[in-house]
C-alpha atoms as a PDB file:
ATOM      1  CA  UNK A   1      51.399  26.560 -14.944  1.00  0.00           C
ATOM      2  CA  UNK A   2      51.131  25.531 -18.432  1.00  0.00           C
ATOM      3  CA  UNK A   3      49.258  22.004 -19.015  1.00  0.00           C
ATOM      4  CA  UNK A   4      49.859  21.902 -23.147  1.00  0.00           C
ATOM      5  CA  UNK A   5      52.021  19.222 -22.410  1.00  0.00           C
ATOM      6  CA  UNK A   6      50.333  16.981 -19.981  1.00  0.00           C
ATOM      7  CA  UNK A   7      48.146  14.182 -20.933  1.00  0.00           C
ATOM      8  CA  UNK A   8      44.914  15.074 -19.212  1.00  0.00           C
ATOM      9  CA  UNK A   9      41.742  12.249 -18.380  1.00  0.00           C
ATOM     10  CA  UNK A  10      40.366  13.896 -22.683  1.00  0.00           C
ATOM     11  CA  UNK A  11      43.437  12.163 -23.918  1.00  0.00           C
ATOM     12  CA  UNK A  12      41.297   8.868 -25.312  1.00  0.00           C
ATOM     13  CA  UNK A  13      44.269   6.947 -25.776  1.00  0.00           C
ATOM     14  CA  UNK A  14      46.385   8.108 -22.856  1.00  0.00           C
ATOM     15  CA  UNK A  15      44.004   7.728 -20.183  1.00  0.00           C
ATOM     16  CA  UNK A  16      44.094   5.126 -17.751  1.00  0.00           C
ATOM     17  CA  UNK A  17      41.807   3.041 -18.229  1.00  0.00           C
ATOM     18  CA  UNK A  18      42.661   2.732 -21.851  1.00  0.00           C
ATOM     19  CA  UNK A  19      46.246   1.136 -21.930  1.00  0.00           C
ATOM     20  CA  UNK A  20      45.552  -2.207 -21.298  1.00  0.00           C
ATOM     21  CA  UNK A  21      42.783  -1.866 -24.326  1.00  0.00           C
ATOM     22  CA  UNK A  22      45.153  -3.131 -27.363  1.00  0.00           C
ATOM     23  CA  UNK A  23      46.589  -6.235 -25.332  1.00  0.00           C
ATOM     24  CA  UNK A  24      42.558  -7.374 -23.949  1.00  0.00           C
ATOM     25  CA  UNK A  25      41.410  -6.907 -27.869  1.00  0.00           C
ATOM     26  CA  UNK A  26      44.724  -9.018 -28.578  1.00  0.00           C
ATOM     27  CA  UNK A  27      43.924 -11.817 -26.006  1.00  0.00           C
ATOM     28  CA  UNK A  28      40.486 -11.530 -26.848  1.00  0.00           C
ATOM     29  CA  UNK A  29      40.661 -11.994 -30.482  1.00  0.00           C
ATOM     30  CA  UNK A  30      43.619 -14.820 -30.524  1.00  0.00           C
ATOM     31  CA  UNK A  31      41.423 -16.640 -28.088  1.00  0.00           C
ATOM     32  CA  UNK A  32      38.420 -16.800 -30.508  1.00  0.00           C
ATOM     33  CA  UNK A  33      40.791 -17.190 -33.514  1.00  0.00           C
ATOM     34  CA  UNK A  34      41.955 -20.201 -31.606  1.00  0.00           C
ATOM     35  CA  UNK A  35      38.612 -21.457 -30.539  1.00  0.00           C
ATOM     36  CA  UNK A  36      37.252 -21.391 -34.456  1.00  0.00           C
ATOM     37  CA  UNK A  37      40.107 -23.113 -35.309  1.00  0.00           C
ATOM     38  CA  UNK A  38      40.207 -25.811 -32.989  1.00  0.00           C
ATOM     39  CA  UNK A  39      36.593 -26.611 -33.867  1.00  0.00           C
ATOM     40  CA  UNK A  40      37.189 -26.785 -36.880  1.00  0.00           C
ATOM     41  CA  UNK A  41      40.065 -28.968 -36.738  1.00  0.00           C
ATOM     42  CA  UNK A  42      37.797 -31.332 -34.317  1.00  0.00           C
ATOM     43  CA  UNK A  43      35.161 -31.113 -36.675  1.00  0.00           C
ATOM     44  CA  UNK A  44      37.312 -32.412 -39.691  1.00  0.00           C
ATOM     45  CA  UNK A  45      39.153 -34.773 -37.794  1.00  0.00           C
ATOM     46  CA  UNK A  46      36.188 -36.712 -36.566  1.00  0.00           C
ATOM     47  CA  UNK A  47      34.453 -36.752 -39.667  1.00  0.00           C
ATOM     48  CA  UNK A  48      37.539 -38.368 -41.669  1.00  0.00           C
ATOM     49  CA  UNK A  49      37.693 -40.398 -39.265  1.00  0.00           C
ATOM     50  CA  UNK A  50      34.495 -41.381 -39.785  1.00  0.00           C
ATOM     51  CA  UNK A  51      34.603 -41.653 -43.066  1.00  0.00           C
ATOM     52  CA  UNK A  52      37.716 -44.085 -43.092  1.00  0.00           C
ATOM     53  CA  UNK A  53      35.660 -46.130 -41.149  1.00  0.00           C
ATOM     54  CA  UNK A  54      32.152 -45.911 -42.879  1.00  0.00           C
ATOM     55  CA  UNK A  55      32.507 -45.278 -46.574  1.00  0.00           C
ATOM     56  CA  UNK A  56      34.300 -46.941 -49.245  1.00  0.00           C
ATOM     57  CA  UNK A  57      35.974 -45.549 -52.581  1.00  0.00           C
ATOM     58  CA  UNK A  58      33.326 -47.825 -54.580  1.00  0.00           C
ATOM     59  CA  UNK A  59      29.775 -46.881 -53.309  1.00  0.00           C
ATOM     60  CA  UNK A  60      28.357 -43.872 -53.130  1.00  0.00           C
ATOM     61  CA  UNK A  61      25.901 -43.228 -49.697  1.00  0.00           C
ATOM     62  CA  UNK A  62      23.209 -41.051 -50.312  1.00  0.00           C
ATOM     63  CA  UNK A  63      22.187 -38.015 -48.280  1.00  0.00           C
ATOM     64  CA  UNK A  64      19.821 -36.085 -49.840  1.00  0.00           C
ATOM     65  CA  UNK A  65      18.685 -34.516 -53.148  1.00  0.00           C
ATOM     66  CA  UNK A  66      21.999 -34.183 -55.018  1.00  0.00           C
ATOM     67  CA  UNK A  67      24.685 -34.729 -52.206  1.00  0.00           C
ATOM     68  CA  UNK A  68      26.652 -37.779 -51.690  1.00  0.00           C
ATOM     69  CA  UNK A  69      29.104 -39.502 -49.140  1.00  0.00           C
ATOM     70  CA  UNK A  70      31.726 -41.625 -51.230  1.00  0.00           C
ATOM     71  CA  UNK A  71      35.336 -42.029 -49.984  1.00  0.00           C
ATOM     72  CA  UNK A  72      38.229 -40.607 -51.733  1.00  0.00           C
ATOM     73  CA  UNK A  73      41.824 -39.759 -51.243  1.00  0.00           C
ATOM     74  CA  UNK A  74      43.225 -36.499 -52.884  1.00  0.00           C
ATOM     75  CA  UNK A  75      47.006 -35.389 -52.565  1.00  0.00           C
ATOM     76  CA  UNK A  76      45.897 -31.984 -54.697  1.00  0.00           C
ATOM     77  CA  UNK A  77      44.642 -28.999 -52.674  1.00  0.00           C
ATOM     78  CA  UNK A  78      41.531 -28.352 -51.794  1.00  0.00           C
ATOM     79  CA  UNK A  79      38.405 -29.565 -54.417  1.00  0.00           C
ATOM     80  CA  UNK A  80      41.105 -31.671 -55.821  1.00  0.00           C
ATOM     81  CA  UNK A  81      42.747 -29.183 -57.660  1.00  0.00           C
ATOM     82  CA  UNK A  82      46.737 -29.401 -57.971  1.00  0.00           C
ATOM     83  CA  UNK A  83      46.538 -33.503 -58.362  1.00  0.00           C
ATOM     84  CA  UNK A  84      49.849 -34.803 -58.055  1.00  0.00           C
ATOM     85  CA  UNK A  85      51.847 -31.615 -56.673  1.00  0.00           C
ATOM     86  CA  UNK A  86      52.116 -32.562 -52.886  1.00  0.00           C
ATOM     87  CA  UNK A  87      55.174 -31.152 -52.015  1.00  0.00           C
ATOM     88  CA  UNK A  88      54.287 -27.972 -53.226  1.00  0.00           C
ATOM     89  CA  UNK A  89      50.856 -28.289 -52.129  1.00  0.00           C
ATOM     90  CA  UNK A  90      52.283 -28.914 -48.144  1.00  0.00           C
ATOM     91  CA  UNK A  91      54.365 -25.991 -48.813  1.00  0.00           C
ATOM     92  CA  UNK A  92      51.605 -23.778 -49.525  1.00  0.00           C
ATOM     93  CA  UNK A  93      49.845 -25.364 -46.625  1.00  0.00           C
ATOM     94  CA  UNK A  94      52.191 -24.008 -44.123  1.00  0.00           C
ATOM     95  CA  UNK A  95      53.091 -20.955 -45.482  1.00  0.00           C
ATOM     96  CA  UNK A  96      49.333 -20.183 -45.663  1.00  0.00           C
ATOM     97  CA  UNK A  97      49.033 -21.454 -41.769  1.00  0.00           C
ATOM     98  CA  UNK A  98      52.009 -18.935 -40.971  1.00  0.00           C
ATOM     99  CA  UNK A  99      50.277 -15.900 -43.148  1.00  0.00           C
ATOM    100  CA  UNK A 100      46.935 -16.201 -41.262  1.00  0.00           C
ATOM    101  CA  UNK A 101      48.618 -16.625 -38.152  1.00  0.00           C
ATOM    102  CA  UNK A 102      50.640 -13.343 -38.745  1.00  0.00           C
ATOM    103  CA  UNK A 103      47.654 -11.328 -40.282  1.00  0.00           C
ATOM    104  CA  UNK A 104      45.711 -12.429 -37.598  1.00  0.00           C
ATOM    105  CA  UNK A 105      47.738 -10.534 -35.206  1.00  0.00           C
ATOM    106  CA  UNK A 106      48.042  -7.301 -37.105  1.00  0.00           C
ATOM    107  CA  UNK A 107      44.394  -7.311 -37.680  1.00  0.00           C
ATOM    108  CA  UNK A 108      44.066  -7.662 -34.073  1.00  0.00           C
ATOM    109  CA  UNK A 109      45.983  -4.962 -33.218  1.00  0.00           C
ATOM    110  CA  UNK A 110      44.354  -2.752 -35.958  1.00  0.00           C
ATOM    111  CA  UNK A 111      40.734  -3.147 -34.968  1.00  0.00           C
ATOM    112  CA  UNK A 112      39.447  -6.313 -36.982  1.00  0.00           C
ATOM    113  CA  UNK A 113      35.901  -6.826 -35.899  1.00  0.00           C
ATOM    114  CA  UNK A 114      34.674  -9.975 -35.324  1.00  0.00           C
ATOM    115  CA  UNK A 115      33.917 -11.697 -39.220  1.00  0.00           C
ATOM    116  CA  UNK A 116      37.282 -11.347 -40.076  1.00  0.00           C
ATOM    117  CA  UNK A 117      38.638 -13.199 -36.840  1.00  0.00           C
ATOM    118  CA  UNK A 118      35.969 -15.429 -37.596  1.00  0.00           C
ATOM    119  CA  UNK A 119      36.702 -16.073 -41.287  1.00  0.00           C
ATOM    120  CA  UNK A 120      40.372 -16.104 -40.130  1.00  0.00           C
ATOM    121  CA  UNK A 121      39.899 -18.940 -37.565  1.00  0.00           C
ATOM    122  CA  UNK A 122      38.163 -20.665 -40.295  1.00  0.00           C
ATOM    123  CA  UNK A 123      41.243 -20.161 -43.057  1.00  0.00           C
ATOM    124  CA  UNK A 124      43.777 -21.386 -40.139  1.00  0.00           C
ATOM    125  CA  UNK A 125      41.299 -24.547 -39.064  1.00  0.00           C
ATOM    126  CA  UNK A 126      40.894 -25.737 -42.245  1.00  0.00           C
ATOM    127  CA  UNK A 127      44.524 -25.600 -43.652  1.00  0.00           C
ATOM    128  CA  UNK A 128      46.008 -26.977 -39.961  1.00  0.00           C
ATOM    129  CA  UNK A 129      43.725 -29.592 -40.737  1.00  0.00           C
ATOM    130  CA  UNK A 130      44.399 -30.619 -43.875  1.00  0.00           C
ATOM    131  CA  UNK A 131      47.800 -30.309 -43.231  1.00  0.00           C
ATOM    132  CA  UNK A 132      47.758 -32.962 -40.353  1.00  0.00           C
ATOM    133  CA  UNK A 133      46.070 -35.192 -43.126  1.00  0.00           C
ATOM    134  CA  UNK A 134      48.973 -35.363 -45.676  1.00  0.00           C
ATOM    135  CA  UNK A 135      51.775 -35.591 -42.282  1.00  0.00           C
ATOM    136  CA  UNK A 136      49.881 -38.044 -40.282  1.00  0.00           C
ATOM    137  CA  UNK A 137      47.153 -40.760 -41.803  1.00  0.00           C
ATOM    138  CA  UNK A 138      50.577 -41.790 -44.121  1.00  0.00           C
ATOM    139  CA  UNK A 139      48.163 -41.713 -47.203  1.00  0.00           C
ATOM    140  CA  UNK A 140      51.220 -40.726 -49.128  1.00  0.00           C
ATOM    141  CA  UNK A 141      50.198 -36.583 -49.121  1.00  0.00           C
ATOM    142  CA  UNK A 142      46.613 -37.405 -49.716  1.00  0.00           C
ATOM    143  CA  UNK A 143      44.042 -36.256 -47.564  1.00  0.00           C
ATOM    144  CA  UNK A 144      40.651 -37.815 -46.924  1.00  0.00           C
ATOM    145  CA  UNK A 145      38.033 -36.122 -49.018  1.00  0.00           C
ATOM    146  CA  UNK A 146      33.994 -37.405 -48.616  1.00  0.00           C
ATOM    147  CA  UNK A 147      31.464 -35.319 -49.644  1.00  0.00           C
ATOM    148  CA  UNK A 148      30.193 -34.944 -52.718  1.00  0.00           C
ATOM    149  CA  UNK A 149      27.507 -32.263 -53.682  1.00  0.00           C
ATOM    150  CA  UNK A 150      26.710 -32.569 -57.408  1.00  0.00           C
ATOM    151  CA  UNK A 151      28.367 -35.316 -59.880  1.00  0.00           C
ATOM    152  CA  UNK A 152      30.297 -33.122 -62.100  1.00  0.00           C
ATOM    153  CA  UNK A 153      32.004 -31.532 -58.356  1.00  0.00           C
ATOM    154  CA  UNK A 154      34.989 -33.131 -57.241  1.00  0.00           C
ATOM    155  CA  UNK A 155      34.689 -34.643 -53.617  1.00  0.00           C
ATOM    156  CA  UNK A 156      35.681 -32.462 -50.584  1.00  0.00           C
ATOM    157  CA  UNK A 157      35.732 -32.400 -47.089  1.00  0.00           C
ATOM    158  CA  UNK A 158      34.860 -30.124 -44.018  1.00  0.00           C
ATOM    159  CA  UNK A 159      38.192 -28.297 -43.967  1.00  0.00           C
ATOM    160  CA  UNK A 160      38.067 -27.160 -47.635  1.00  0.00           C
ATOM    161  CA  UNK A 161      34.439 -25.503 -47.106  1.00  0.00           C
ATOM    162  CA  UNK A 162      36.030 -23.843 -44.299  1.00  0.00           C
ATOM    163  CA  UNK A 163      38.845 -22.829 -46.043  1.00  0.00           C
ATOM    164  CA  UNK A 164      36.278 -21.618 -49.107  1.00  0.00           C
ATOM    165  CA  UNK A 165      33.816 -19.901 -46.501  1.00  0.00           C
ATOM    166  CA  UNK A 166      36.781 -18.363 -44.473  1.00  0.00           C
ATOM    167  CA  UNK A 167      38.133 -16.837 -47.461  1.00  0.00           C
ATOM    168  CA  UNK A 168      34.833 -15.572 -48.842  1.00  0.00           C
ATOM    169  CA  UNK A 169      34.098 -13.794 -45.357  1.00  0.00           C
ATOM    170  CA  UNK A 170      37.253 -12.056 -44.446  1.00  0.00           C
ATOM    171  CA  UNK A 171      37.207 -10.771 -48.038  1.00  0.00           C
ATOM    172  CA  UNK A 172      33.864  -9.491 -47.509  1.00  0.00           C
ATOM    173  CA  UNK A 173      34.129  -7.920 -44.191  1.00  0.00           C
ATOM    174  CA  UNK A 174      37.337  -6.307 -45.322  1.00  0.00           C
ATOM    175  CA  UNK A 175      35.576  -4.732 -48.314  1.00  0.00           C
ATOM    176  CA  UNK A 176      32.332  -3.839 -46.792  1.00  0.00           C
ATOM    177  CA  UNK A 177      33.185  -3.207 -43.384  1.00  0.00           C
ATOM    178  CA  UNK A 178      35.697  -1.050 -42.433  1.00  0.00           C
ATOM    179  CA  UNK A 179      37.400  -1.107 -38.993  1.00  0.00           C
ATOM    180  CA  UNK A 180      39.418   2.365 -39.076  1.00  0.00           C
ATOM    181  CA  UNK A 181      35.966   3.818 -40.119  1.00  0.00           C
ATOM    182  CA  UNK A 182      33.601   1.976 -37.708  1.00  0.00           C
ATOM    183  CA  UNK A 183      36.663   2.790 -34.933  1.00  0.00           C
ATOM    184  CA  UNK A 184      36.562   6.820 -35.481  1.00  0.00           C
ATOM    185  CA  UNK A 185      33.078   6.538 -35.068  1.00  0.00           C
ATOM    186  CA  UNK A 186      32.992   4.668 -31.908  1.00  0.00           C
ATOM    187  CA  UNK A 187      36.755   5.694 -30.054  1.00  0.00           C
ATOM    188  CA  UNK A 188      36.134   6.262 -26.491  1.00  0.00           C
ATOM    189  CA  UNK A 189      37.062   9.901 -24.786  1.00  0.00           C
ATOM    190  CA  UNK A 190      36.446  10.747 -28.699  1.00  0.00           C
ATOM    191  CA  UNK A 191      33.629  13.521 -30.241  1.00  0.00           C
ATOM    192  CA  UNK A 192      33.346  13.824 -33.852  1.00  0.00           C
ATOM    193  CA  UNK A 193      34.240  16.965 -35.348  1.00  0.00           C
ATOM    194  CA  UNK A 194      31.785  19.669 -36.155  1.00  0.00           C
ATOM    195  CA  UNK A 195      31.533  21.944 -39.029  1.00  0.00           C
ATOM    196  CA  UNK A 196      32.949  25.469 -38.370  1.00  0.00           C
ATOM    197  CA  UNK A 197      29.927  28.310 -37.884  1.00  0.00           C
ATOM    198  CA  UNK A 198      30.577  31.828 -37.159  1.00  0.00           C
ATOM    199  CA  UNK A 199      29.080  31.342 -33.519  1.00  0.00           C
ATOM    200  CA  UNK A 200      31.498  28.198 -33.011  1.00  0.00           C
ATOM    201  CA  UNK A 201      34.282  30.161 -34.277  1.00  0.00           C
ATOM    202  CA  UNK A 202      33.984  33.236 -32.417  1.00  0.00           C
ATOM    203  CA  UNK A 203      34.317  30.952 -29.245  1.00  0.00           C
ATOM    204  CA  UNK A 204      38.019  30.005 -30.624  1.00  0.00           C
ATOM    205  CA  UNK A 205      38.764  33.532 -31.361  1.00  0.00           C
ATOM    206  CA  UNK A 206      40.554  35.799 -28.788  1.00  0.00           C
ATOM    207  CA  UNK A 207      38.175  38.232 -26.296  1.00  0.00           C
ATOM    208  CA  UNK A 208      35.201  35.750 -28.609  1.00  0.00           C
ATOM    209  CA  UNK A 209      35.112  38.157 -31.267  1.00  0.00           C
ATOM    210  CA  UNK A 210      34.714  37.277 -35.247  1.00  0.00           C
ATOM    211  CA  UNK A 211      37.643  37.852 -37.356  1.00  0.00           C
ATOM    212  CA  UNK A 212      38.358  41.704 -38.489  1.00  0.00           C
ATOM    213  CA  UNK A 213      35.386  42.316 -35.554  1.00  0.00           C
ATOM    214  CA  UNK A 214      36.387  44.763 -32.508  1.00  0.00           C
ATOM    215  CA  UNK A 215      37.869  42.689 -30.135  1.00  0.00           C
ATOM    216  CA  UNK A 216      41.049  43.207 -29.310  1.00  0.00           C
ATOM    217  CA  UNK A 217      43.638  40.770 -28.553  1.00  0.00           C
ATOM    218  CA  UNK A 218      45.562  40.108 -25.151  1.00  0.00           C
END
């Protein structure tokens, strides 16, 4: 009885045990996607919150060296830039939320390793965030911006350095680190493939014999 057909326990991605593997590195990387973003949402909430209730758009608190706490309200995007464009800005907002959302599922289901979930959950935190700023503290579109590194910097908040540091680290993991390589390397049930010798070639051959040598075929 032929078995060319069957699916045997070699198979790496027919065994068993390895079907559930795409929906557990699904779950597992939408629940740390969520986690990072919900931190970061907690994060920025609190400290605008703070701020509102701390700082004022006249004096500047001091931190240290060159950074600075001052209040400000910006309806641009983040570092200020798009002033006076906050319907478009909210627009971009949400399609952005929807994009990382999406991406963040195919990258999932591809193999992502875990600095571009990270970076991802930091993208998504950060615009959510934001977003909730210009829909719910009725600052007419502005969002609450209080930290201020250098004078000639406009002010900013904790959910535009995530946005900045989520970008800059799913574009370097994606460039540097690649999952379809790093997965070949590592697939379970898997061996990578040797060079052809004569010796390992003479094993494939009929009766073991080297091409044009004396053994004969069955």
């Amino acid at each position: 009885m032929s078995l060319a057909g069957s699916p045997g326990p070699l198979d790496g991605s027919k065994g068993p045990g390895n079907q559930g593997r795409p929906a557990r590195r699904v779950f597992v990387s939408a629940a740390l996607l969520f986690l990072v973003a919900s931190a970061v949402v907690a994060l920025d909430q609190w400290s605008k919150s703070w701020a509102l209730r701390n700082l004022s758009v006249t004096g500047r608190r001091h931190v240290i060296g060159p950074m600075y706490l001052v209040l400000g309200f910006n309806r641009g995007a983040a570092f200020s830039l798009g002033a006076g464009a906050s319907p478009v800005i909210e627009a971009v907002a949400i399609g952005l939320v929807v994009g990382v959302v999406a991406f963040s599922r195919r990258a999932a289901k591809g193999g992502a390793n875990l600095a571009v979930i990270v970076g991802l959950g930091l993208l998504l935190g950060g615009a959510v965030s934001n977003l909730a700023d210009r829909v719910f503290r009725h600052h007419h579109g502005a969002v609450v911006d209080f930290i201020q590194v250098v004078s000639w910097w406009p002010t900013f908040n904790v959910a535009d350095a995530s946005i900045t540091v989520g970008a800059v680290t799913v574009v370097v993991a994606l460039v540097f680190f690649s999952p379809a390589r790093s997965n070949d390397e590592a697939r379970p049930g898997t061996s990578p493939e040797k060079p052809l010798t004569s010796s390992s070639l003479a094993g494939r051959l009929p009766g073991g014999g080297l091409p044009g040598g004396g053994a004969e075929p069955r």
